[in-house]
C-alpha atoms as a PDB file:
ATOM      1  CA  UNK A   1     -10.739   4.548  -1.844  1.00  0.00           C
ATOM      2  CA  UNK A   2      -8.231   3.033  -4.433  1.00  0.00           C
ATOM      3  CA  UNK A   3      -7.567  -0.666  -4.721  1.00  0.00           C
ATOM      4  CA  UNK A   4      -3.912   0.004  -5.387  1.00  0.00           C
ATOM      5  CA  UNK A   5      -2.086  -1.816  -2.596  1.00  0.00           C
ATOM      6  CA  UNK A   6      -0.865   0.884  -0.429  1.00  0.00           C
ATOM      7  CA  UNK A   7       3.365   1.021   0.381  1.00  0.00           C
ATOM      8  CA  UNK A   8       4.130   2.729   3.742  1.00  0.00           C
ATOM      9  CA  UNK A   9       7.518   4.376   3.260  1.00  0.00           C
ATOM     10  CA  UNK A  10       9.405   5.843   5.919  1.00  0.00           C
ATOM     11  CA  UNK A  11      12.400   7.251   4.734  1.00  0.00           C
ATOM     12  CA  UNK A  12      13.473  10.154   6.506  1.00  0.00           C
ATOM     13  CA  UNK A  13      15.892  11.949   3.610  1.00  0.00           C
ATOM     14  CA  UNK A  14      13.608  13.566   1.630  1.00  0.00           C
ATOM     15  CA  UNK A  15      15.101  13.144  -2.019  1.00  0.00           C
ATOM     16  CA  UNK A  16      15.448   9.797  -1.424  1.00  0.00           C
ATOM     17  CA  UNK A  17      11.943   9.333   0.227  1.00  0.00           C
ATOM     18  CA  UNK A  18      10.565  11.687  -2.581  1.00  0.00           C
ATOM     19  CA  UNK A  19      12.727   9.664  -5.232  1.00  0.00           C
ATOM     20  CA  UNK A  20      11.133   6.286  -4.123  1.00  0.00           C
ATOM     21  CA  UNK A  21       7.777   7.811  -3.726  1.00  0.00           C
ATOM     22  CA  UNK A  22       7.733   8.819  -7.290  1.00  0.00           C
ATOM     23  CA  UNK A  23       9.084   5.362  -8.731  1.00  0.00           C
ATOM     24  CA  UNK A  24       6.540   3.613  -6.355  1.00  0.00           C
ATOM     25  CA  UNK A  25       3.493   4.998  -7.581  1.00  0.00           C
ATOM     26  CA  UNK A  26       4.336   4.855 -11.317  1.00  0.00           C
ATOM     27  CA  UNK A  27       4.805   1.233 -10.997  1.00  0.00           C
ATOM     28  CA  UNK A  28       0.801   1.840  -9.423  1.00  0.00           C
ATOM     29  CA  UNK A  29       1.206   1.790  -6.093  1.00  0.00           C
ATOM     30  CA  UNK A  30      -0.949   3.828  -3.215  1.00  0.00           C
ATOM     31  CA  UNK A  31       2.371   5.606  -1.182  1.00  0.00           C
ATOM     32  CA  UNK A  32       2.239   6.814   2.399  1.00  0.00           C
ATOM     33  CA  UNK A  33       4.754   8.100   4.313  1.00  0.00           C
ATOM     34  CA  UNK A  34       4.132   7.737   7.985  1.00  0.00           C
ATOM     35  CA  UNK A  35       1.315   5.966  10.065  1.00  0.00           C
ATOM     36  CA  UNK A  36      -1.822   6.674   9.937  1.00  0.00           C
ATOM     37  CA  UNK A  37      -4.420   3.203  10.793  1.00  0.00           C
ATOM     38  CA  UNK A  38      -4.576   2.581   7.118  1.00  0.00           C
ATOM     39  CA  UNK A  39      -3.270  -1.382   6.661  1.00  0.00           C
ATOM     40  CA  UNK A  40      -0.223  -1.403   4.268  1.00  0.00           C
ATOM     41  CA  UNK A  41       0.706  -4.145   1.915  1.00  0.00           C
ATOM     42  CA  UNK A  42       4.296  -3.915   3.251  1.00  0.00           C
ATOM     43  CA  UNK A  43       6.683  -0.986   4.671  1.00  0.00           C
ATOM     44  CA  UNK A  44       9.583   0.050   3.430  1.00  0.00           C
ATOM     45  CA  UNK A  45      12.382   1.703   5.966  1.00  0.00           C
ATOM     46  CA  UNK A  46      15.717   3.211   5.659  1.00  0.00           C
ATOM     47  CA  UNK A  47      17.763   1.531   8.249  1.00  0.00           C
ATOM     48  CA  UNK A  48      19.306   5.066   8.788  1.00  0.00           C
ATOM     49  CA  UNK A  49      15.546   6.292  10.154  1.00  0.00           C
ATOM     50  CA  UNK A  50      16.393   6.601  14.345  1.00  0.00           C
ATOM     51  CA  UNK A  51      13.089   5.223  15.242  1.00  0.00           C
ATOM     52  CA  UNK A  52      11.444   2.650  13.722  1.00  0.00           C
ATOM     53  CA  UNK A  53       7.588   2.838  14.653  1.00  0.00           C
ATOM     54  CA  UNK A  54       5.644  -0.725  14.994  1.00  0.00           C
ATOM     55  CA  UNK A  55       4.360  -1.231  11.525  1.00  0.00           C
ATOM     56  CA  UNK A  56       2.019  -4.263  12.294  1.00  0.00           C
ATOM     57  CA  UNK A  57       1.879  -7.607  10.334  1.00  0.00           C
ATOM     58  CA  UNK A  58       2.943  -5.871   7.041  1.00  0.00           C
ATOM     59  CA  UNK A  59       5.792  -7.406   5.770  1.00  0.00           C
ATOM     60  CA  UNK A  60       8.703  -5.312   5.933  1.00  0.00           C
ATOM     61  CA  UNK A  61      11.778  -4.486   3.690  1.00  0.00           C
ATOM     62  CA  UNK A  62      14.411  -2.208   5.158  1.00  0.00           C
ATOM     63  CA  UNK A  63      16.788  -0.408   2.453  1.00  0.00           C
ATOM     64  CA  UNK A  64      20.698  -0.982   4.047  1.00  0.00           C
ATOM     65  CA  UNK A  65      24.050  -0.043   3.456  1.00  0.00           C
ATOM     66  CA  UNK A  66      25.038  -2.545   6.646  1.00  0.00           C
ATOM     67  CA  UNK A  67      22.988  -5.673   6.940  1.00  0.00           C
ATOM     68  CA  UNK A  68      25.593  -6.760   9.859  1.00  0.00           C
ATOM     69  CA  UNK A  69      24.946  -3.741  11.708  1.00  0.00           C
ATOM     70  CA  UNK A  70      21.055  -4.661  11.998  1.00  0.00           C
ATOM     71  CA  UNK A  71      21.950  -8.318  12.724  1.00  0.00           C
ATOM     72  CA  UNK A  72      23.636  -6.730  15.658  1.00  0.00           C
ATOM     73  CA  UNK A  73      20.581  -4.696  16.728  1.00  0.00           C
ATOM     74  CA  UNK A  74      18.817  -7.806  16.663  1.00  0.00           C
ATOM     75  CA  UNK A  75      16.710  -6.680  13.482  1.00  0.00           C
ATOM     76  CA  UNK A  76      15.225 -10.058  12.109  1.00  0.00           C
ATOM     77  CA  UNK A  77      11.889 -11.359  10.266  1.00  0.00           C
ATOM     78  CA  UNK A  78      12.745  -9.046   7.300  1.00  0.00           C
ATOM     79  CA  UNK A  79      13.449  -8.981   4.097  1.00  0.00           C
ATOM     80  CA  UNK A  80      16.860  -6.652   2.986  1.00  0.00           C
ATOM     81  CA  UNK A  81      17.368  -4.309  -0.095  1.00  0.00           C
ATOM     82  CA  UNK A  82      21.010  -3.293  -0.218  1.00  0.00           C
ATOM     83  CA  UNK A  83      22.188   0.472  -0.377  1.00  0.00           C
ATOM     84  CA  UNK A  84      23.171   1.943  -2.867  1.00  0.00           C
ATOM     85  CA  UNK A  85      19.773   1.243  -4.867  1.00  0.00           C
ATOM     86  CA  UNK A  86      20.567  -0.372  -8.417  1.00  0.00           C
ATOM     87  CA  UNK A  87      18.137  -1.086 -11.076  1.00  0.00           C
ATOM     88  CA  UNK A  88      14.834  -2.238  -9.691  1.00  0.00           C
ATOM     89  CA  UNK A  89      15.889  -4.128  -6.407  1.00  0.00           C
ATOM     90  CA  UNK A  90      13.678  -2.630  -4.548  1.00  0.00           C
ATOM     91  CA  UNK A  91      10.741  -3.187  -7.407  1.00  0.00           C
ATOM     92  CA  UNK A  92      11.820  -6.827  -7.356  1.00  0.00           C
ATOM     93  CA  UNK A  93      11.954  -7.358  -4.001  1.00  0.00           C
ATOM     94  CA  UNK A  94       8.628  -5.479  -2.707  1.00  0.00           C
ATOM     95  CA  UNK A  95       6.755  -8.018  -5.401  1.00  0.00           C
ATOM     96  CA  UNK A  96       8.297 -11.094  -3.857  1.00  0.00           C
ATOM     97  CA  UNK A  97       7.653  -9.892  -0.745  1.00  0.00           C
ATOM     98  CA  UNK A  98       3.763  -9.167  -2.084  1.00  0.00           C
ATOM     99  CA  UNK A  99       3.171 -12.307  -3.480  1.00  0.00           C
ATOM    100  CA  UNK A 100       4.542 -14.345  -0.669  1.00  0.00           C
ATOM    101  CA  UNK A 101       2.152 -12.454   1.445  1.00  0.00           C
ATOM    102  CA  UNK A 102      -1.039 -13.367  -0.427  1.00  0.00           C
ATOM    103  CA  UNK A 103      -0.353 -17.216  -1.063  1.00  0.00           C
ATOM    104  CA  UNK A 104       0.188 -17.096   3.063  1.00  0.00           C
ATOM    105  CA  UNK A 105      -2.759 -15.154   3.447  1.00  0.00           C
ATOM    106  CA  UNK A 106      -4.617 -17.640   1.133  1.00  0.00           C
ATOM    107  CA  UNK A 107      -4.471 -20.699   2.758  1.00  0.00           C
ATOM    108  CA  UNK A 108      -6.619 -22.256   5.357  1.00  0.00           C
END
């Protein structure tokens, strides 16, 4: 079992999902890319997926071209990378989103 933290990714185009797969696990994370029991440090979903399964308490970043739109679906408690993907926004965002899950899950 590896101790890398493992990245659920559910991205439904495949050079994309394939694209973020690679960049996820050189930066040393465990990838998965649908459900399957294991607990996942956080999720990552491409607001253009048509279902969007229950993911748990991972935290939860969602890659968008249209934040408004998911406002308007009533998508909340989540953080927001912004499509088209520049740079590392999505490396940034997934450790802020990491850390802020372990100093929660640290206190008493």
């Amino acid at each position: 079992m590896s101790d890398r933290p493992l990245i659920l990714l559910l991205v439904e185009d495949e050079p994309l999902r394939e694209a973020l797969r690679f960049s996820l696990e050189t930066e040393g994370y465990a990838v998965g890319t649908r459900p399957d029991g294991r607990p996942a440090a956080a999720v990552v979903i491409d607001d253009d997926r048509e279902d969007w399964p229950a993911v748990g308490e991972s935290p939860t970043i969602v890659l968008t071209g249209d934040a408004e739109r998911l406002l308007r679906r009533g998508v909340r408690g989540v953080s927001l990378v912004e499509k088209p993907l520049l740079g590392d926004a999505l490396s940034v965002r997934l450790s802020e989103v990491l850390k802020a899950s372990k100093s929660l899950s640290a206190r008493p």
